[in-house]
PDB file of N, CA and C in Angstrom:
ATOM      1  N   UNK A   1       1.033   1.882  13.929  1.00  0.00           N
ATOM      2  CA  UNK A   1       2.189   1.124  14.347  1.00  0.00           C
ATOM      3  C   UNK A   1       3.078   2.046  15.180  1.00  0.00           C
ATOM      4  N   UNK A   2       3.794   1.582  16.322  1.00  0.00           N
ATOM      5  CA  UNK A   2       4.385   2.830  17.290  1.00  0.00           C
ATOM      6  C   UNK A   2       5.984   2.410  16.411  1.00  0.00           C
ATOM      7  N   UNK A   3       6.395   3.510  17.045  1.00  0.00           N
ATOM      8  CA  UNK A   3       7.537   3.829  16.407  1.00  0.00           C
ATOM      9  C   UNK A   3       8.954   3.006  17.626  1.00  0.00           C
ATOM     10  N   UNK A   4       9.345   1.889  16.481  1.00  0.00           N
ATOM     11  CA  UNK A   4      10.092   1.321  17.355  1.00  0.00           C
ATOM     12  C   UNK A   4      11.807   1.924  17.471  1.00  0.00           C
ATOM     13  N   UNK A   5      12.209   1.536  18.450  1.00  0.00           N
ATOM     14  CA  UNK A   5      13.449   2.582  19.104  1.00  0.00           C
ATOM     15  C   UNK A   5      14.258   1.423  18.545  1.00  0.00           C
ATOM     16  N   UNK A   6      15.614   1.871  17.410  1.00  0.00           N
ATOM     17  CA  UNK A   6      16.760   1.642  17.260  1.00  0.00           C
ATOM     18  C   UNK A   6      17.501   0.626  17.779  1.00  0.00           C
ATOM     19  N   UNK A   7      17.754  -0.275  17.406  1.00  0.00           N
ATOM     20  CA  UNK A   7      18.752  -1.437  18.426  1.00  0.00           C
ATOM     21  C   UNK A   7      19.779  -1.300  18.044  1.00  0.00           C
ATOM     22  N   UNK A   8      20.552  -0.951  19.739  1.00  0.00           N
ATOM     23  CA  UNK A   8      22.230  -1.030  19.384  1.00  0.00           C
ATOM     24  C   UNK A   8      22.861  -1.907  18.814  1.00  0.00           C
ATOM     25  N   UNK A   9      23.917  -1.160  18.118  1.00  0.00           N
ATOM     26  CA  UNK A   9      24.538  -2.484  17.802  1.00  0.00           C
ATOM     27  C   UNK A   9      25.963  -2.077  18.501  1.00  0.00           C
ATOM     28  N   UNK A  10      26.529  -3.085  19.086  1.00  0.00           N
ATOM     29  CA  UNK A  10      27.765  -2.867  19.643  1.00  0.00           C
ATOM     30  C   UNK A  10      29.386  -2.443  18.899  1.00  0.00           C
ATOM     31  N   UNK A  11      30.015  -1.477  19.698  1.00  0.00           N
ATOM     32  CA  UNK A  11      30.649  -0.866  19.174  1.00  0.00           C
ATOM     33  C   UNK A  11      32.145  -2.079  18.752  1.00  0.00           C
ATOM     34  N   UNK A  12      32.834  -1.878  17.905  1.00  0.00           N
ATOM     35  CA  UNK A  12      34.041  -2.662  17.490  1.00  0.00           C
ATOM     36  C   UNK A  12      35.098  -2.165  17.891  1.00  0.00           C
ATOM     37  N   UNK A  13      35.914  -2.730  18.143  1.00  0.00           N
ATOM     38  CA  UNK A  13      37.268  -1.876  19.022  1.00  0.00           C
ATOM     39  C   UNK A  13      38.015  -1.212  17.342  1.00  0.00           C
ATOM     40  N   UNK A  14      38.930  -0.460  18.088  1.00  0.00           N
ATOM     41  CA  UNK A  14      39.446   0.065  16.697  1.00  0.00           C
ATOM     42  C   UNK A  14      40.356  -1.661  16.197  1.00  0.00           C
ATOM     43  N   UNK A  15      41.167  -1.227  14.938  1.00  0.00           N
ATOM     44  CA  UNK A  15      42.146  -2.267  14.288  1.00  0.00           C
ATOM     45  C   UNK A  15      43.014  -2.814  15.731  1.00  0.00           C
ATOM     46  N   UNK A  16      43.634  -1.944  15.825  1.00  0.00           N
ATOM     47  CA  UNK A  16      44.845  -2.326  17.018  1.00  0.00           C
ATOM     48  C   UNK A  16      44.889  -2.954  18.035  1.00  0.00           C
ATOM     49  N   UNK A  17      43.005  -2.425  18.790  1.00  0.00           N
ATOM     50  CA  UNK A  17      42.848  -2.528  19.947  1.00  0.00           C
ATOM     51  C   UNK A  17      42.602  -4.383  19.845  1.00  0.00           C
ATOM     52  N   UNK A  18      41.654  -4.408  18.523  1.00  0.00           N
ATOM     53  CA  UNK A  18      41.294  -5.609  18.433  1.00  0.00           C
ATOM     54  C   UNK A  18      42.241  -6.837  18.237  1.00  0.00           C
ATOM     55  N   UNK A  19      43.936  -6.445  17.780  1.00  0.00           N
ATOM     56  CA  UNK A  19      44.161  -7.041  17.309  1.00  0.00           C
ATOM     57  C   UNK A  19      45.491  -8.235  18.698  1.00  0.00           C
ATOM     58  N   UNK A  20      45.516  -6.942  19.362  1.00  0.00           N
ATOM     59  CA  UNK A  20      45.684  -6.764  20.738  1.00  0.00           C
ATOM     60  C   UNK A  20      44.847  -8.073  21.959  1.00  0.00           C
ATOM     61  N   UNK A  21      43.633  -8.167  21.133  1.00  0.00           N
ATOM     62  CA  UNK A  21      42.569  -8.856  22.023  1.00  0.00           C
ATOM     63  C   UNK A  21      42.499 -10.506  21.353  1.00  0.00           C
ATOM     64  N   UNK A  22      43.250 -10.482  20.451  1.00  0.00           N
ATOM     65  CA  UNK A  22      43.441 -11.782  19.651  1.00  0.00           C
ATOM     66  C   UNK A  22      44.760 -12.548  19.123  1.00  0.00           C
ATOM     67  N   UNK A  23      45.579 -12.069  20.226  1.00  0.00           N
ATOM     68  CA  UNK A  23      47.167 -12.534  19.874  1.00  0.00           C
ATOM     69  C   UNK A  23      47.133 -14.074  19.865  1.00  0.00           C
ATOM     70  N   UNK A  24      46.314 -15.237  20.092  1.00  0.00           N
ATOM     71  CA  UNK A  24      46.430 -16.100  20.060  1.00  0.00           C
ATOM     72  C   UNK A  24      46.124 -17.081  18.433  1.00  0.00           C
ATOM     73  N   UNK A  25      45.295 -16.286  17.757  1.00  0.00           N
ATOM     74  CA  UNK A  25      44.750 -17.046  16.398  1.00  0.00           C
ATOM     75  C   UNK A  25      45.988 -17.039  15.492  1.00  0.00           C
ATOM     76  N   UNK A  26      45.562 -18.086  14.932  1.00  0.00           N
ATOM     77  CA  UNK A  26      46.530 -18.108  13.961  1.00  0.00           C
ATOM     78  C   UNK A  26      46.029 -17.533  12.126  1.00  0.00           C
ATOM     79  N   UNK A  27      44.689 -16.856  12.213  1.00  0.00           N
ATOM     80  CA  UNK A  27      44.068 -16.450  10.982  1.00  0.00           C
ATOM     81  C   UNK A  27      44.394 -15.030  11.448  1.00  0.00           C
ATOM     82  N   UNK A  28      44.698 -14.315  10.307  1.00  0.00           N
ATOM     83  CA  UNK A  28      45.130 -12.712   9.935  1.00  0.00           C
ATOM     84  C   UNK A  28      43.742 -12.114  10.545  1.00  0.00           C
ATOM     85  N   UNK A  29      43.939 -11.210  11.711  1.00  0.00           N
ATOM     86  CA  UNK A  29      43.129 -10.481  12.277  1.00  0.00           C
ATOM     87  C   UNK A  29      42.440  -9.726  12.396  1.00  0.00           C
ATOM     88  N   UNK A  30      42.954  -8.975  10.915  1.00  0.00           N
ATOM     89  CA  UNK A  30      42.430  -7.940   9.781  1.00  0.00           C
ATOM     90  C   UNK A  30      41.479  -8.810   9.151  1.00  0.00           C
ATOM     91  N   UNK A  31      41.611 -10.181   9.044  1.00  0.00           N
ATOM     92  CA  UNK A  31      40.193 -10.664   8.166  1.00  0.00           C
ATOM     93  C   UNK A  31      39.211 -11.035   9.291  1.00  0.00           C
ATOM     94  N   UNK A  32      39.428 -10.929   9.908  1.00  0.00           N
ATOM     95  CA  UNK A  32      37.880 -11.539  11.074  1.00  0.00           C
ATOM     96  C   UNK A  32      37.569 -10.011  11.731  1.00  0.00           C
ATOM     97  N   UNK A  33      38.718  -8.944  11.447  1.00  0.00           N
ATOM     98  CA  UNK A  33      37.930  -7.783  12.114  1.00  0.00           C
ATOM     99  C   UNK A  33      36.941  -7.194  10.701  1.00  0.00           C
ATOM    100  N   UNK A  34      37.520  -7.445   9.140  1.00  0.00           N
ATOM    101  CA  UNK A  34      36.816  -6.881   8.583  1.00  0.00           C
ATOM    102  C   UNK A  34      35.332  -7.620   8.078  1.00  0.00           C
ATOM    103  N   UNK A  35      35.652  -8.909   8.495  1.00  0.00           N
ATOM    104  CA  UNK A  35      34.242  -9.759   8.396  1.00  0.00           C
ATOM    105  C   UNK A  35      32.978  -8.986   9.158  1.00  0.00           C
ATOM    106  N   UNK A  36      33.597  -9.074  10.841  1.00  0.00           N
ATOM    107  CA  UNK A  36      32.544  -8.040  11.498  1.00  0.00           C
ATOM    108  C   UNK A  36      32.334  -6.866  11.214  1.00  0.00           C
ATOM    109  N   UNK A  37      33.358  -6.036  10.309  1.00  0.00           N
ATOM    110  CA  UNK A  37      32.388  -4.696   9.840  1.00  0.00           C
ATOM    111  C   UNK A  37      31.401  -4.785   8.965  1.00  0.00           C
ATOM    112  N   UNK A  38      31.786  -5.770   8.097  1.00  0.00           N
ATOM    113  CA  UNK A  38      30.766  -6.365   7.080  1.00  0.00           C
ATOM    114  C   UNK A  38      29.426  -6.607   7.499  1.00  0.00           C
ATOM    115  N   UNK A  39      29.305  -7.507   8.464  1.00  0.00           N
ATOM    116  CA  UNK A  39      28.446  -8.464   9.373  1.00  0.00           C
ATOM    117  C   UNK A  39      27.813  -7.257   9.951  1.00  0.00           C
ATOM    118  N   UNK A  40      28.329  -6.283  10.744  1.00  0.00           N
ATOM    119  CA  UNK A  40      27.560  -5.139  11.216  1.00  0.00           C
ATOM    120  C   UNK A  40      26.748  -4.100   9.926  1.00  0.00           C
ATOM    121  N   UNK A  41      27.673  -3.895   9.130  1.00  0.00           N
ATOM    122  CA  UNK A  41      27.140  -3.066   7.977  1.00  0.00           C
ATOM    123  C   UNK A  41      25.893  -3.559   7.500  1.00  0.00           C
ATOM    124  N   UNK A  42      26.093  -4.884   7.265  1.00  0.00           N
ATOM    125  CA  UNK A  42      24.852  -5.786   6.517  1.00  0.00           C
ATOM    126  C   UNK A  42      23.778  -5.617   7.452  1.00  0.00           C
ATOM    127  N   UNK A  43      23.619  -6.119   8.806  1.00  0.00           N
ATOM    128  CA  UNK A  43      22.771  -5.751   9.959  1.00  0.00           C
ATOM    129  C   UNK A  43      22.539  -4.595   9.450  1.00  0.00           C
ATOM    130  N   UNK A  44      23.089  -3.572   9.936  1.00  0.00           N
ATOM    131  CA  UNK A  44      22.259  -2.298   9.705  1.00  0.00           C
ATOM    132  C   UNK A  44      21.498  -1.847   8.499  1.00  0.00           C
ATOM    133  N   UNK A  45      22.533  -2.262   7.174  1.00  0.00           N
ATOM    134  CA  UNK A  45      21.393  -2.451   5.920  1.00  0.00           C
ATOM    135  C   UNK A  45      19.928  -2.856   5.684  1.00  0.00           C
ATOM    136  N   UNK A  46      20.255  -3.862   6.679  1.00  0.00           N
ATOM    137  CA  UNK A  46      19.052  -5.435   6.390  1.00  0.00           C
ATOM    138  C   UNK A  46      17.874  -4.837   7.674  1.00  0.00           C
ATOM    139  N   UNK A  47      18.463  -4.180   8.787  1.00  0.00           N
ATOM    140  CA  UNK A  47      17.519  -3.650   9.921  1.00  0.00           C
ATOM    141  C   UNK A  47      16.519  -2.207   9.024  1.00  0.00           C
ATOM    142  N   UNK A  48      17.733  -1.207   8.471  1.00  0.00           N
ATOM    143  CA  UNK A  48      17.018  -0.838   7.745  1.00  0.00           C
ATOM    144  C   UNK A  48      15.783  -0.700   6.475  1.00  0.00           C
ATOM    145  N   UNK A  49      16.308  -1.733   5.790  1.00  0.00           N
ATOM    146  CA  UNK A  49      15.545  -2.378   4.771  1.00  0.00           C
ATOM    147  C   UNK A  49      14.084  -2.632   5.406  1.00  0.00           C
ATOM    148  N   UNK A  50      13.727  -3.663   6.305  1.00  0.00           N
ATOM    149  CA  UNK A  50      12.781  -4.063   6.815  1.00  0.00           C
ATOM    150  C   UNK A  50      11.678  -2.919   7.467  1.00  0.00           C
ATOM    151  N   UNK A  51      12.644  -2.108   8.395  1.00  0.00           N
ATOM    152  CA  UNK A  51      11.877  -0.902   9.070  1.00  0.00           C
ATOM    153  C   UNK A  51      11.260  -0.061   7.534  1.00  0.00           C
ATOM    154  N   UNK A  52      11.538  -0.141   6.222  1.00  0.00           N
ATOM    155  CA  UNK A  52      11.106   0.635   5.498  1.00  0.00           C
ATOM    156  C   UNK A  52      10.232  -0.006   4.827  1.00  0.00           C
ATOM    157  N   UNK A  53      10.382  -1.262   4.411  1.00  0.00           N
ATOM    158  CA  UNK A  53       9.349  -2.387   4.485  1.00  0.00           C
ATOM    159  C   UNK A  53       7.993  -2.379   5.064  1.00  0.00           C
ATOM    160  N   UNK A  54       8.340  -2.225   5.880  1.00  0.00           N
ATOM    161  CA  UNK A  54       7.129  -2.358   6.962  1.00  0.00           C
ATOM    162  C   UNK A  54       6.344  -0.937   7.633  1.00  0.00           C
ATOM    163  N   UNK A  55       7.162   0.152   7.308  1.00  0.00           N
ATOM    164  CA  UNK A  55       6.492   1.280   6.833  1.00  0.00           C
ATOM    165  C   UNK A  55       5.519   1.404   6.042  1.00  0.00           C
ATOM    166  N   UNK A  56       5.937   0.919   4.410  1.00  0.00           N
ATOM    167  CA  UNK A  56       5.276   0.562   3.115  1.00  0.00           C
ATOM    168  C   UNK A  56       3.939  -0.463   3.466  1.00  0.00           C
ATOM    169  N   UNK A  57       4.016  -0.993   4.058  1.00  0.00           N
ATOM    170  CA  UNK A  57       2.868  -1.904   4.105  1.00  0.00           C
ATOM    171  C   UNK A  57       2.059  -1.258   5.193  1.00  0.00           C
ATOM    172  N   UNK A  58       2.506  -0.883   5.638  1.00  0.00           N
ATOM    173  CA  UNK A  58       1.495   0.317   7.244  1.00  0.00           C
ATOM    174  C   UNK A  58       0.574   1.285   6.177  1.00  0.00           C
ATOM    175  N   UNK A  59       1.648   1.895   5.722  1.00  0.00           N
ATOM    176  CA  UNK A  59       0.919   2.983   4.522  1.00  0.00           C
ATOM    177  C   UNK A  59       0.082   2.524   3.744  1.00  0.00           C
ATOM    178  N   UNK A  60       0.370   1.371   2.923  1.00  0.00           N
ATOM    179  CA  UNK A  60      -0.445   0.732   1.959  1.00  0.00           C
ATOM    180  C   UNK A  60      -1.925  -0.070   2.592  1.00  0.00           C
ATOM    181  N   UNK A  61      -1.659  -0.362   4.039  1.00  0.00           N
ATOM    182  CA  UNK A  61      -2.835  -0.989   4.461  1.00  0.00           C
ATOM    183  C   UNK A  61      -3.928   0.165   4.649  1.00  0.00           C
ATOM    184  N   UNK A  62      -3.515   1.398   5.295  1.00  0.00           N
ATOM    185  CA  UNK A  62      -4.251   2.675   5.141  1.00  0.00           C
ATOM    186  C   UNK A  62      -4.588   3.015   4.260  1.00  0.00           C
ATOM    187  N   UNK A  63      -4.468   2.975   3.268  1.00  0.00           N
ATOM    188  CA  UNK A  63      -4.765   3.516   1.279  1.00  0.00           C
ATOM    189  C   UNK A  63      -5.560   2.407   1.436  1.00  0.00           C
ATOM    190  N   UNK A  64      -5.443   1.121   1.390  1.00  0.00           N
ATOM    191  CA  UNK A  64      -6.279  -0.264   1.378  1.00  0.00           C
ATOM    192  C   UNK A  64      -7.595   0.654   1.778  1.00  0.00           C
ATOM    193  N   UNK A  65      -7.946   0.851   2.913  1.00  0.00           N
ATOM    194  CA  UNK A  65      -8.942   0.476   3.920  1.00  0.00           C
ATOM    195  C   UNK A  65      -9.619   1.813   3.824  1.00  0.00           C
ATOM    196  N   UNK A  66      -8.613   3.246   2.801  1.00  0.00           N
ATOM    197  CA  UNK A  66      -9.530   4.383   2.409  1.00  0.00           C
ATOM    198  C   UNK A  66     -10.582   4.086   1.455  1.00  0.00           C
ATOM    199  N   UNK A  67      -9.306   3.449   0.405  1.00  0.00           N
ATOM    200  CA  UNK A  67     -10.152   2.792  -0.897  1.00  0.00           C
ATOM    201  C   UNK A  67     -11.509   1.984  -0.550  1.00  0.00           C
ATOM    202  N   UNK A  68     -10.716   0.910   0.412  1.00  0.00           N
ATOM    203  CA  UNK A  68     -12.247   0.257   0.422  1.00  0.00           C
ATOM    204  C   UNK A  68     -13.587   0.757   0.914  1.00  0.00           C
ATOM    205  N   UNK A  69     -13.535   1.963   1.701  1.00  0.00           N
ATOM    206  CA  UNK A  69     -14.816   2.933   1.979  1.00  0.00           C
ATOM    207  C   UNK A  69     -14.999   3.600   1.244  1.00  0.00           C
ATOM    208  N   UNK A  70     -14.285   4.373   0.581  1.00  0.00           N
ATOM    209  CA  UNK A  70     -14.487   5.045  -0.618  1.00  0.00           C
ATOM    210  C   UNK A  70     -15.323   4.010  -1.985  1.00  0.00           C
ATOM    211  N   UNK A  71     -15.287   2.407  -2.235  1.00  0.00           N
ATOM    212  CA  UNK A  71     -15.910   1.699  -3.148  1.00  0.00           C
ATOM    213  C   UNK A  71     -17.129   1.599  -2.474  1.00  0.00           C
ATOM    214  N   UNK A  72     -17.188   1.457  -0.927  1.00  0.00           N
ATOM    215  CA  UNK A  72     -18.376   1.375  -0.507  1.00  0.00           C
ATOM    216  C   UNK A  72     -19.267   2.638  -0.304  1.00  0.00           C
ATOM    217  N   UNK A  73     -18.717   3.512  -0.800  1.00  0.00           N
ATOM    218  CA  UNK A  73     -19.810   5.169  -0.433  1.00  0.00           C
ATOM    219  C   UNK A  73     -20.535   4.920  -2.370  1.00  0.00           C
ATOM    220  N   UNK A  74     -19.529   4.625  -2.996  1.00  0.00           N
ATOM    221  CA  UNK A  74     -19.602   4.776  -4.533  1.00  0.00           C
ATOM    222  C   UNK A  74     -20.752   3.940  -5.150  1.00  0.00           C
ATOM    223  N   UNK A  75     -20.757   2.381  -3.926  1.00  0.00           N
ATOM    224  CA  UNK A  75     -21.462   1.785  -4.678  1.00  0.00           C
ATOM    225  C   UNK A  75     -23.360   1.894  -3.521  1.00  0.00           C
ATOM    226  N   UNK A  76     -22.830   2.751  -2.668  1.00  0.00           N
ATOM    227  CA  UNK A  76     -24.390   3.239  -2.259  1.00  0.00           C
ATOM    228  C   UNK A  76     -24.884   3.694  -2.955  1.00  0.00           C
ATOM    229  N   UNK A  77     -24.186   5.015  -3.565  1.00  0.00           N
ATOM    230  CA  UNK A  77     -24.344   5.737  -4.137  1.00  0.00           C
ATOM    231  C   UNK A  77     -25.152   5.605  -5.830  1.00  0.00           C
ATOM    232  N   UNK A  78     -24.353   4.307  -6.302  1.00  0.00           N
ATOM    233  CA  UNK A  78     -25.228   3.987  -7.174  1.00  0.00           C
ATOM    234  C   UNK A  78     -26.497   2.933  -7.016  1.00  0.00           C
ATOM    235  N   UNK A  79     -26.208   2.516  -6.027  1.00  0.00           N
ATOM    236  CA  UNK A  79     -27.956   1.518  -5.387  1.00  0.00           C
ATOM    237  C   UNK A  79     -28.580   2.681  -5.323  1.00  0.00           C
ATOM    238  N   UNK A  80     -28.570   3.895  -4.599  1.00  0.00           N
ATOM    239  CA  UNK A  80     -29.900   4.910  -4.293  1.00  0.00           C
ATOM    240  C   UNK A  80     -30.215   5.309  -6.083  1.00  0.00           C
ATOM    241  N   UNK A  81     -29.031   5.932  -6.541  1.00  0.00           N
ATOM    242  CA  UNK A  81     -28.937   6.472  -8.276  1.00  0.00           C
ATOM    243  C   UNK A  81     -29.983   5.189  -8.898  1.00  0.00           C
ATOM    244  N   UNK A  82     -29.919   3.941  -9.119  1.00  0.00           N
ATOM    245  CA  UNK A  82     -30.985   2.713  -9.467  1.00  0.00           C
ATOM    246  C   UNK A  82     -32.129   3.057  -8.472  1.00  0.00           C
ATOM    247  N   UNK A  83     -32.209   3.425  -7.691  1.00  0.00           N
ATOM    248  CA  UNK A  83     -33.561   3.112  -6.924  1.00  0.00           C
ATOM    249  C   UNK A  83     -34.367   4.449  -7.116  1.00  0.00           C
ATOM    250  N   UNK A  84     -33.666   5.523  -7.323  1.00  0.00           N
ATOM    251  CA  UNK A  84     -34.609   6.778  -7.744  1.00  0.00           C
ATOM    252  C   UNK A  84     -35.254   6.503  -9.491  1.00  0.00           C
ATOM    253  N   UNK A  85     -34.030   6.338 -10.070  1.00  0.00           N
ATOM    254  CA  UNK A  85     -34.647   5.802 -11.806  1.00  0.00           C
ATOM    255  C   UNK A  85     -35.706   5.030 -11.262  1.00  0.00           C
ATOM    256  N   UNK A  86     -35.768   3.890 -10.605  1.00  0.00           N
ATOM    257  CA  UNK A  86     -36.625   2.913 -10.524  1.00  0.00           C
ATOM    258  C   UNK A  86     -37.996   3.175 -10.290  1.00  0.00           C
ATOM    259  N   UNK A  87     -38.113   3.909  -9.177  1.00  0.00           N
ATOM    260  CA  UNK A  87     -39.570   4.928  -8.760  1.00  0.00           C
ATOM    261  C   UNK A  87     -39.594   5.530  -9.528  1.00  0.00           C
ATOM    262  N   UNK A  88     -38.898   6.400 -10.057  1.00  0.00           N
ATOM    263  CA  UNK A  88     -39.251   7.420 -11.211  1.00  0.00           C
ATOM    264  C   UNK A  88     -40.327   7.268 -12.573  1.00  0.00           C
ATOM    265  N   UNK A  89     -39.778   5.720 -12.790  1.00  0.00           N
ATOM    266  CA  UNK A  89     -40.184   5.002 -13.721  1.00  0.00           C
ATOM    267  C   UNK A  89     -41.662   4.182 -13.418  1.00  0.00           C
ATOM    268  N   UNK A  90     -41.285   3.850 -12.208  1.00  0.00           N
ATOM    269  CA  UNK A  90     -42.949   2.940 -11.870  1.00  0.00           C
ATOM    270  C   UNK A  90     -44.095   4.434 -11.868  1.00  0.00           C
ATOM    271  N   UNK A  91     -43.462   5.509 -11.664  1.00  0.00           N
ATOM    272  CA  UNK A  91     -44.778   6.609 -11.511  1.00  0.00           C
ATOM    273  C   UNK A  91     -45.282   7.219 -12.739  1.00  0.00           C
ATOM    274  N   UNK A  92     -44.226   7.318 -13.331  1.00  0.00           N
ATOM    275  CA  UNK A  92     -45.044   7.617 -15.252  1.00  0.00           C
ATOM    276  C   UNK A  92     -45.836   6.445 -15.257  1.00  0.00           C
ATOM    277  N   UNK A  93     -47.216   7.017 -16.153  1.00  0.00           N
ATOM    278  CA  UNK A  93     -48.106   6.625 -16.707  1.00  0.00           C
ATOM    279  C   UNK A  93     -47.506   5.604 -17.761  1.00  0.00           C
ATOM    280  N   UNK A  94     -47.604   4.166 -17.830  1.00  0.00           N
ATOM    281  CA  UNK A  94     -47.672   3.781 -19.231  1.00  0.00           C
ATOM    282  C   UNK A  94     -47.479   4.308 -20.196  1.00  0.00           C
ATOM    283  N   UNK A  95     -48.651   5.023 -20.716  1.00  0.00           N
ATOM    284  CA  UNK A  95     -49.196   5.566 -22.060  1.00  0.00           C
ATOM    285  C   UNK A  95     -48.150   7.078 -22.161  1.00  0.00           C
ATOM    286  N   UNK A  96     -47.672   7.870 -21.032  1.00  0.00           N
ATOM    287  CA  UNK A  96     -47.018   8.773 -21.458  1.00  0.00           C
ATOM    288  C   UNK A  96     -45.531   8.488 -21.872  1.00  0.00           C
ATOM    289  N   UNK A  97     -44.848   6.817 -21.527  1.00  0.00           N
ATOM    290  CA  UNK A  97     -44.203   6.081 -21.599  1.00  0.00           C
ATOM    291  C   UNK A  97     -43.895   5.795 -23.019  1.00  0.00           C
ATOM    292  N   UNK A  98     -44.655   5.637 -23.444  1.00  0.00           N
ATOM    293  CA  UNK A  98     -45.239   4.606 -25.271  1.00  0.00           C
ATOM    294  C   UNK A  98     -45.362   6.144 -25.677  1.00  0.00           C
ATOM    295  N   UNK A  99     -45.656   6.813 -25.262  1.00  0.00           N
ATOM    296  CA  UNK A  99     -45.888   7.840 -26.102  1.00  0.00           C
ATOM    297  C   UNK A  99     -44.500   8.587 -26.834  1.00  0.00           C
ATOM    298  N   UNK A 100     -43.525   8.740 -25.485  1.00  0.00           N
ATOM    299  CA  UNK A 100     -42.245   8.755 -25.945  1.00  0.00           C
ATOM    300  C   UNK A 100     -41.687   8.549 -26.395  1.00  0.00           C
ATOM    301  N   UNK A 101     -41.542   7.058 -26.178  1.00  0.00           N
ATOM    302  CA  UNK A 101     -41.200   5.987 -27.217  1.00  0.00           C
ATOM    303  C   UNK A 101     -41.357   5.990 -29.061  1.00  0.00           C
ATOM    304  N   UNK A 102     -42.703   6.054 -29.190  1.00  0.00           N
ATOM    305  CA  UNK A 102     -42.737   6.569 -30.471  1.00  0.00           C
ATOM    306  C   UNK A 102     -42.641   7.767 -31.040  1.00  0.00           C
ATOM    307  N   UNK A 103     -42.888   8.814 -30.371  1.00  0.00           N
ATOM    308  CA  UNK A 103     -41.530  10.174 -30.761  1.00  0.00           C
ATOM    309  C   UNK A 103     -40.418   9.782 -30.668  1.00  0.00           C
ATOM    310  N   UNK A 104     -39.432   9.203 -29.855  1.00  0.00           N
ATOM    311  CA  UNK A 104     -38.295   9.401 -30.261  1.00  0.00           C
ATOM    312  C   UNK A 104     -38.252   7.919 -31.321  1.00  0.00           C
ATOM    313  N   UNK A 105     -38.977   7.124 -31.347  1.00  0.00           N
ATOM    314  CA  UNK A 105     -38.791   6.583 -32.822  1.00  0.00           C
ATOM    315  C   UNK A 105     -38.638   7.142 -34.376  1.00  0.00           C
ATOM    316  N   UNK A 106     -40.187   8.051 -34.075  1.00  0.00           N
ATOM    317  CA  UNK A 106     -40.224   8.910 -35.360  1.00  0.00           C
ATOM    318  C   UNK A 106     -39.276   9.907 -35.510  1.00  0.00           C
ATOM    319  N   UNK A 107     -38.381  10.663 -34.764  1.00  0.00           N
ATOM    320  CA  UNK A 107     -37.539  11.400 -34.726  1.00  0.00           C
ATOM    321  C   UNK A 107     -36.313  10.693 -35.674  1.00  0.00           C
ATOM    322  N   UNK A 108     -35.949   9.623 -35.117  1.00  0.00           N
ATOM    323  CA  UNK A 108     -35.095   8.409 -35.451  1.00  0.00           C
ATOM    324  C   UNK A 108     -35.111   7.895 -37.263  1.00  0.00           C
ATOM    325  N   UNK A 109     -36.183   8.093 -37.364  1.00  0.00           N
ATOM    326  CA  UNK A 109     -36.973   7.542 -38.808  1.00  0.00           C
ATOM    327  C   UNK A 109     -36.298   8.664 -39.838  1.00  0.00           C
ATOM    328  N   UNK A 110     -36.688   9.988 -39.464  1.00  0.00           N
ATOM    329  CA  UNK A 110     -37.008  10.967 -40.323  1.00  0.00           C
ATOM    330  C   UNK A 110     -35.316  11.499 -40.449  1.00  0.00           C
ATOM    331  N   UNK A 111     -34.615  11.309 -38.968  1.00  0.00           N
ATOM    332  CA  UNK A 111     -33.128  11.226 -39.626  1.00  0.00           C
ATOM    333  C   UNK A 111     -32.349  10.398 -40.151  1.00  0.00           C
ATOM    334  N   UNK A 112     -32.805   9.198 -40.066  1.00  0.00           N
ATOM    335  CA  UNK A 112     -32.373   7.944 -40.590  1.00  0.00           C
ATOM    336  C   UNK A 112     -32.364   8.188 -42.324  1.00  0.00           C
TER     337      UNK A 112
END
């Protein structure tokens, strides 16, 4: 994700200047200038919030998409691990098979 550039936010005149720029209202000028500091503050909160947001999910989609190659090396890994047992097993003899078998039965017996 490229790194997006900052949006201005426009500057507020000081108290005076503003208040200067609104001699006509009849609502206290101090409350509509401190609404917009509010209104700006919150913007910048809420701009921030999101940009970190959306960091988190950039990051997390990368961990996603390690993990998911990493399950897929793991589970090759155990298809070949089954497929060597598997040959391993078709190439013993039967009988040296059974033979085992009942040693480790009788082993089983005699500690039992």
């Amino acid at each position: 994700m490229t790194e997006q550039s900052p949006i201005r936010q426009p500057q507020l005149l000081p108290y005076t200047a503003f208040c200067e720029h609104l001699p006509f209202l009849s609502i206290d000028p101090l409350f509509i200038y401190l609404a917009l500091v509010n209104i700006q503050e919150f913007e910048r909160q809420y701009q921030e919030s999101v940009s970190k947001i959306l960091n988190d999910l950039q990051s997390m989609a990368i961990v996603s998409n390690r993990l998911e190659s990493t399950i897929v090396e793991v589970g090759s890994s155990v298809q070949s691990l089954n497929k060597m047992v598997e040959d391993f097993l078709k190439q013993q003899p039967e009988s040296q098979l059974a033979m085992k078998h009942k040693a480790k039965n009788q082993s089983e017996q005699r500690m039992g």
